[in-house]
C-alpha atoms as a PDB file:
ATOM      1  CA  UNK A   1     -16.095  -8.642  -6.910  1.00  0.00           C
ATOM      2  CA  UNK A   2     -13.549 -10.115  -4.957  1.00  0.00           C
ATOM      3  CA  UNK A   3     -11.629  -8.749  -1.859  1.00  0.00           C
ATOM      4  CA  UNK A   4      -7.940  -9.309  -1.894  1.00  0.00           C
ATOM      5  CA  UNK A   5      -5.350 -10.012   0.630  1.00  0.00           C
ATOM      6  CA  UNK A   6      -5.081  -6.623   1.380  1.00  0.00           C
ATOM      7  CA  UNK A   7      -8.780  -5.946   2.095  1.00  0.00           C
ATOM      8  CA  UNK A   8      -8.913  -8.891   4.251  1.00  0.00           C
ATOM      9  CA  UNK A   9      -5.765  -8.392   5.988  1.00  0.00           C
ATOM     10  CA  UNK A  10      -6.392  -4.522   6.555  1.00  0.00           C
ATOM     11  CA  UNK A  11      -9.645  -5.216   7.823  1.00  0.00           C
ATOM     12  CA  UNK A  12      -8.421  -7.987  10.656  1.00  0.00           C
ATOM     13  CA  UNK A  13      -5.575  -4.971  11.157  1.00  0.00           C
ATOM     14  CA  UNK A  14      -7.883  -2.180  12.128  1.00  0.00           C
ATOM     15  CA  UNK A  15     -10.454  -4.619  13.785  1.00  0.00           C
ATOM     16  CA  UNK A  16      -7.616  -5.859  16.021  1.00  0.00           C
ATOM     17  CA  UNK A  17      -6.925  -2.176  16.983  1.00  0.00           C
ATOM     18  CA  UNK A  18     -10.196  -1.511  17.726  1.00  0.00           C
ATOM     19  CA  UNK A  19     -10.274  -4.424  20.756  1.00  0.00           C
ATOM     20  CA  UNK A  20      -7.677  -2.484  22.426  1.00  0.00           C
ATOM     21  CA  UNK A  21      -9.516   0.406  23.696  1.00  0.00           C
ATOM     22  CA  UNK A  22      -7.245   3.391  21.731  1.00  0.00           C
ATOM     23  CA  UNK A  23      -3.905   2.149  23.003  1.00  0.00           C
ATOM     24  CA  UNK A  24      -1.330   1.740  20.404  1.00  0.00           C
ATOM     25  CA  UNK A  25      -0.622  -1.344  19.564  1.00  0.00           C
ATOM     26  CA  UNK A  26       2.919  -2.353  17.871  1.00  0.00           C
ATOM     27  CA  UNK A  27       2.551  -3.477  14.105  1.00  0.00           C
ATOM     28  CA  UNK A  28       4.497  -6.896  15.103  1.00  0.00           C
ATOM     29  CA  UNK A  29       1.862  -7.557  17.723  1.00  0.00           C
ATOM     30  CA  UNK A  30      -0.665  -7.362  15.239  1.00  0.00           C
ATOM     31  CA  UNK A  31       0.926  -9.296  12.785  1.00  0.00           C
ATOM     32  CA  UNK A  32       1.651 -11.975  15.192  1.00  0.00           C
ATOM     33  CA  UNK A  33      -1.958 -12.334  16.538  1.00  0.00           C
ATOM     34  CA  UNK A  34      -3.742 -11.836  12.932  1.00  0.00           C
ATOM     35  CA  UNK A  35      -0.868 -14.182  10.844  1.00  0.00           C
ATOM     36  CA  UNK A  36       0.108 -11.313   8.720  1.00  0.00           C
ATOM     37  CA  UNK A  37       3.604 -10.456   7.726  1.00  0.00           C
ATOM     38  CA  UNK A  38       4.810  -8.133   9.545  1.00  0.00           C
ATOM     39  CA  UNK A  39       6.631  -5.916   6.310  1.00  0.00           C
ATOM     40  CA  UNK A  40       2.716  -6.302   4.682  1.00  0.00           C
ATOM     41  CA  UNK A  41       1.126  -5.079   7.495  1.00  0.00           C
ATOM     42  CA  UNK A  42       3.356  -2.014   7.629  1.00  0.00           C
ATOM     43  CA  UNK A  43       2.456  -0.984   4.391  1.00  0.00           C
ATOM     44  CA  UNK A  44      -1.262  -2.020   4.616  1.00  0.00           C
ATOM     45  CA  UNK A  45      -1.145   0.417   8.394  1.00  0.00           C
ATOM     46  CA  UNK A  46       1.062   3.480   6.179  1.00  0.00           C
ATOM     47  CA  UNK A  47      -2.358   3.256   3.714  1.00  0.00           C
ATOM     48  CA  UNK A  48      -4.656   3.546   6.404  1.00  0.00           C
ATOM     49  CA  UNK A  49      -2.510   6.020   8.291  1.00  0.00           C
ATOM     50  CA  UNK A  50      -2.840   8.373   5.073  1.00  0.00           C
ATOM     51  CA  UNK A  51      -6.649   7.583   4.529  1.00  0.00           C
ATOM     52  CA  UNK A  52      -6.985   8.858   8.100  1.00  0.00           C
ATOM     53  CA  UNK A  53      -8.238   5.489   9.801  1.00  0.00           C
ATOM     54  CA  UNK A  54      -5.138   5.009  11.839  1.00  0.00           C
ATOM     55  CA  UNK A  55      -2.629   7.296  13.864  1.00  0.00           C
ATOM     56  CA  UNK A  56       1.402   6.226  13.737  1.00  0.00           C
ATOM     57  CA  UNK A  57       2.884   6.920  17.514  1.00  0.00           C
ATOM     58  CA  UNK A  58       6.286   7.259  17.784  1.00  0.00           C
ATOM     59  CA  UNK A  59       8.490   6.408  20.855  1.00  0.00           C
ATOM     60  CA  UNK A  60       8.928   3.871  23.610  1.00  0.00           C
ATOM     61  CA  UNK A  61       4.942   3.252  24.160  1.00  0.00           C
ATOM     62  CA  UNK A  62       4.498   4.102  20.310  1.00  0.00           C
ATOM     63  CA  UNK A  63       2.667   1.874  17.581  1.00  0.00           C
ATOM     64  CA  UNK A  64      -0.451   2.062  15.783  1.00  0.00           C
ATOM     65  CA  UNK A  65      -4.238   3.191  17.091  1.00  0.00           C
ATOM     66  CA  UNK A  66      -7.342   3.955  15.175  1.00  0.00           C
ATOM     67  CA  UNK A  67      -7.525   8.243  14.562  1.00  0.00           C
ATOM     68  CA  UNK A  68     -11.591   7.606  15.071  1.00  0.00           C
ATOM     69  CA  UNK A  69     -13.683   6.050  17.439  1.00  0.00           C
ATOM     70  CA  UNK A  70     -14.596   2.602  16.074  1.00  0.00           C
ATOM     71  CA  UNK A  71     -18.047   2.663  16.242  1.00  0.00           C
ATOM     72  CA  UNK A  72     -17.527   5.969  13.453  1.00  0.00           C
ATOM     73  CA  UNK A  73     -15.439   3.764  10.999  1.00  0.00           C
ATOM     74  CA  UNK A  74     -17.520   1.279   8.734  1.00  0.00           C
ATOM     75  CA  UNK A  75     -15.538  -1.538   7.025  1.00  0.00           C
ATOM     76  CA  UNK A  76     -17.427  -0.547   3.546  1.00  0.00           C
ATOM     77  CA  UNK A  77     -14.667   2.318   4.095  1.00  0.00           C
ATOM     78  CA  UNK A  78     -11.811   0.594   5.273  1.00  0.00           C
ATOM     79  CA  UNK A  79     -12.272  -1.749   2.528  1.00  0.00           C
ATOM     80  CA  UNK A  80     -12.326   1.311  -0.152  1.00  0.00           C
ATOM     81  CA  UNK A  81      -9.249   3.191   1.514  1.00  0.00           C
ATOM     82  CA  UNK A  82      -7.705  -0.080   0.658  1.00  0.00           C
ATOM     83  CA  UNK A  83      -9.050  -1.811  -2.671  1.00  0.00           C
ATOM     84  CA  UNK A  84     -10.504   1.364  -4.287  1.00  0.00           C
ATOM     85  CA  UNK A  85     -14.223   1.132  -5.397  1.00  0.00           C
ATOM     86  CA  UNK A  86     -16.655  -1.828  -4.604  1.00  0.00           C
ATOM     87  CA  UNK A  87     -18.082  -1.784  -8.108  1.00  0.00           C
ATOM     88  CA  UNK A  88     -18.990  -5.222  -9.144  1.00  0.00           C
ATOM     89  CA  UNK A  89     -18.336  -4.114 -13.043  1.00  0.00           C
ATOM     90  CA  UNK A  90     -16.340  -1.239 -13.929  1.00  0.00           C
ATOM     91  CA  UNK A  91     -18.973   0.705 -16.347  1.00  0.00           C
ATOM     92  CA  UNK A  92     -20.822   1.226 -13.012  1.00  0.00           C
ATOM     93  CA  UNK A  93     -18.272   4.172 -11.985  1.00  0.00           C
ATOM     94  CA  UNK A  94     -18.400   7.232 -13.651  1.00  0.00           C
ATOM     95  CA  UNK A  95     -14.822   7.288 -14.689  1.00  0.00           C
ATOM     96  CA  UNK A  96     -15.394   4.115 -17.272  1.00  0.00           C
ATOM     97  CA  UNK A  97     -18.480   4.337 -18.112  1.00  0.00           C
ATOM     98  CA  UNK A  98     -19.672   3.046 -21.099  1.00  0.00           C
ATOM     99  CA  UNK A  99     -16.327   0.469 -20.756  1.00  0.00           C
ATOM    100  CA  UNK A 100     -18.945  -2.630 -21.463  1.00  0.00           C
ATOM    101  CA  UNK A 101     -18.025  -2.119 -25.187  1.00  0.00           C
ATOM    102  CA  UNK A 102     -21.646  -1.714 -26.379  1.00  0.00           C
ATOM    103  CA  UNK A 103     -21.160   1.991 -27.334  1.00  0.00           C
ATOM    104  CA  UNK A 104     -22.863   3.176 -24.170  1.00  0.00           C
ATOM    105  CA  UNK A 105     -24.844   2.093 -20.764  1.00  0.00           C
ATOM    106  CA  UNK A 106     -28.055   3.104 -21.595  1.00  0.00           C
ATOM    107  CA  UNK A 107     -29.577   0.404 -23.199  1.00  0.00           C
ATOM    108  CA  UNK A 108     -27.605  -2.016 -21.278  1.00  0.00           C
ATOM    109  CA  UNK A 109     -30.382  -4.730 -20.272  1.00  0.00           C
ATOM    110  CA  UNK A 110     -27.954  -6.075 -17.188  1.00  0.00           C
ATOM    111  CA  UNK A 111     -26.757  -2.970 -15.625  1.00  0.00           C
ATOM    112  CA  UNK A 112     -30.028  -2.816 -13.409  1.00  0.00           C
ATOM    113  CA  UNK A 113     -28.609  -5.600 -12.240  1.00  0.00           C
ATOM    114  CA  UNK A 114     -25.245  -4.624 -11.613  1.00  0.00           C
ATOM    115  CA  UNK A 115     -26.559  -1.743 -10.148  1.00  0.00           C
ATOM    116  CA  UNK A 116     -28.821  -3.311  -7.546  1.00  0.00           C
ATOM    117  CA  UNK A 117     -25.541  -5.777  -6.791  1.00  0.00           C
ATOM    118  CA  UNK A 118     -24.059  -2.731  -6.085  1.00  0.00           C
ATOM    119  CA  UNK A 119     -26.437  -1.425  -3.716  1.00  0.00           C
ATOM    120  CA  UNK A 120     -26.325  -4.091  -1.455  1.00  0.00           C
ATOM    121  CA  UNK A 121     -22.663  -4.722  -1.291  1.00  0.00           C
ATOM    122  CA  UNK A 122     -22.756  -1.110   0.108  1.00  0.00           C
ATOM    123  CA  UNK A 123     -25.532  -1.779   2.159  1.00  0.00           C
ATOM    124  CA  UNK A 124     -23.590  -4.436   3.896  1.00  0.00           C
ATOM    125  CA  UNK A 125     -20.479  -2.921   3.855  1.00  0.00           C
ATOM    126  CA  UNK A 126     -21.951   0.114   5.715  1.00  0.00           C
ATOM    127  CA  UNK A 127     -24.484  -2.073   7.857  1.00  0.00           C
ATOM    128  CA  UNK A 128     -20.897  -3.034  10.157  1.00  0.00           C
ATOM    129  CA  UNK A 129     -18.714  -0.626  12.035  1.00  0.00           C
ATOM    130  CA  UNK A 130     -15.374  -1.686  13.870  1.00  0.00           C
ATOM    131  CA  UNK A 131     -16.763  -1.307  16.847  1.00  0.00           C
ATOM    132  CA  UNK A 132     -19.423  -3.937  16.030  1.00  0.00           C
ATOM    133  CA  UNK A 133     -16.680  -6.865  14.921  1.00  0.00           C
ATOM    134  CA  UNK A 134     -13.966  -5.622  17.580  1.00  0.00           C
ATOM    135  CA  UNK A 135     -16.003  -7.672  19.924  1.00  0.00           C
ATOM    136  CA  UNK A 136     -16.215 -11.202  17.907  1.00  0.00           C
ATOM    137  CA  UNK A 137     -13.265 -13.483  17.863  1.00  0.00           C
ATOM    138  CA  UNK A 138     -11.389 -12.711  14.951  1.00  0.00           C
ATOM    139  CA  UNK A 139      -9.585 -15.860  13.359  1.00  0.00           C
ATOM    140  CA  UNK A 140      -6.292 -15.616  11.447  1.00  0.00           C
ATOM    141  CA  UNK A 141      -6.891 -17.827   8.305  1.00  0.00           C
ATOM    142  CA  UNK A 142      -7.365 -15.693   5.250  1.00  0.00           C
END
């Protein structure tokens, strides 16, 4: 599993809305602090606006804000809303199952594996809210 540019650079987005407290925040002010570009950003915040993690705010004092407190949002799913599922092999979800090519999972010998990999990729994931990273410095290399 690995988490692309747009996991990483959604996640330092949202973070860097949580620090401010529920003001909005312009999407250039982001992108300035966090060393995104600006037209990636935009469509990184437009995903998260329609998964329901951020509100768009039009006018003068408009911009971006989170919809939820941060302490309810967990980066396992920020991270989901914006690289789909955190399977570590595909045959894991229940949409390609069986994918491995060996006719079927059951008598897989590593899928326990997979499986437990799984497990605690979640558990992190879900083990860290906004709220708790809004308050560590957040660097802007990738």
């Amino acid at each position: 599993m690995k988490i692309s540019t747009r996991g990483r650079y959604g996640l330092r987005a949202v973070i860097d809305l949580a620090s401010h407290d529920g003001e909005c925040v312009s999407a250039g002010s982001i992108a300035s602090r966090q060393g995104i570009p600006e037209h990636y950003l935009e469509h990184l915040l437009a995903r998260m606006n329609k998964a329901g993690f951020v509100k768009s705010v039009r006018g003068l004092y408009g911009g971006y804000r989170l919809n939820r407190p941060a302490e309810q949002i967990t980066v396992g799913e920020v991270l989901r809303a914006l690289e789909g599922s955190m399977y570590p092999v595909e045959c894991l979800s229940d949409t390609d199952a069986g994918s491995c090519g060996s006719g079927g999972c059951a008598g897989c010998v590593t899928k326990p594996v997979w499986e437990k990999l799984y497990d605690s990729i979640n558990e992190v994931l879900e083990s860290y809210t906004l709220s708790d990273l809004a308050g560590e410095p957040v660097s802007n290399k990738t």
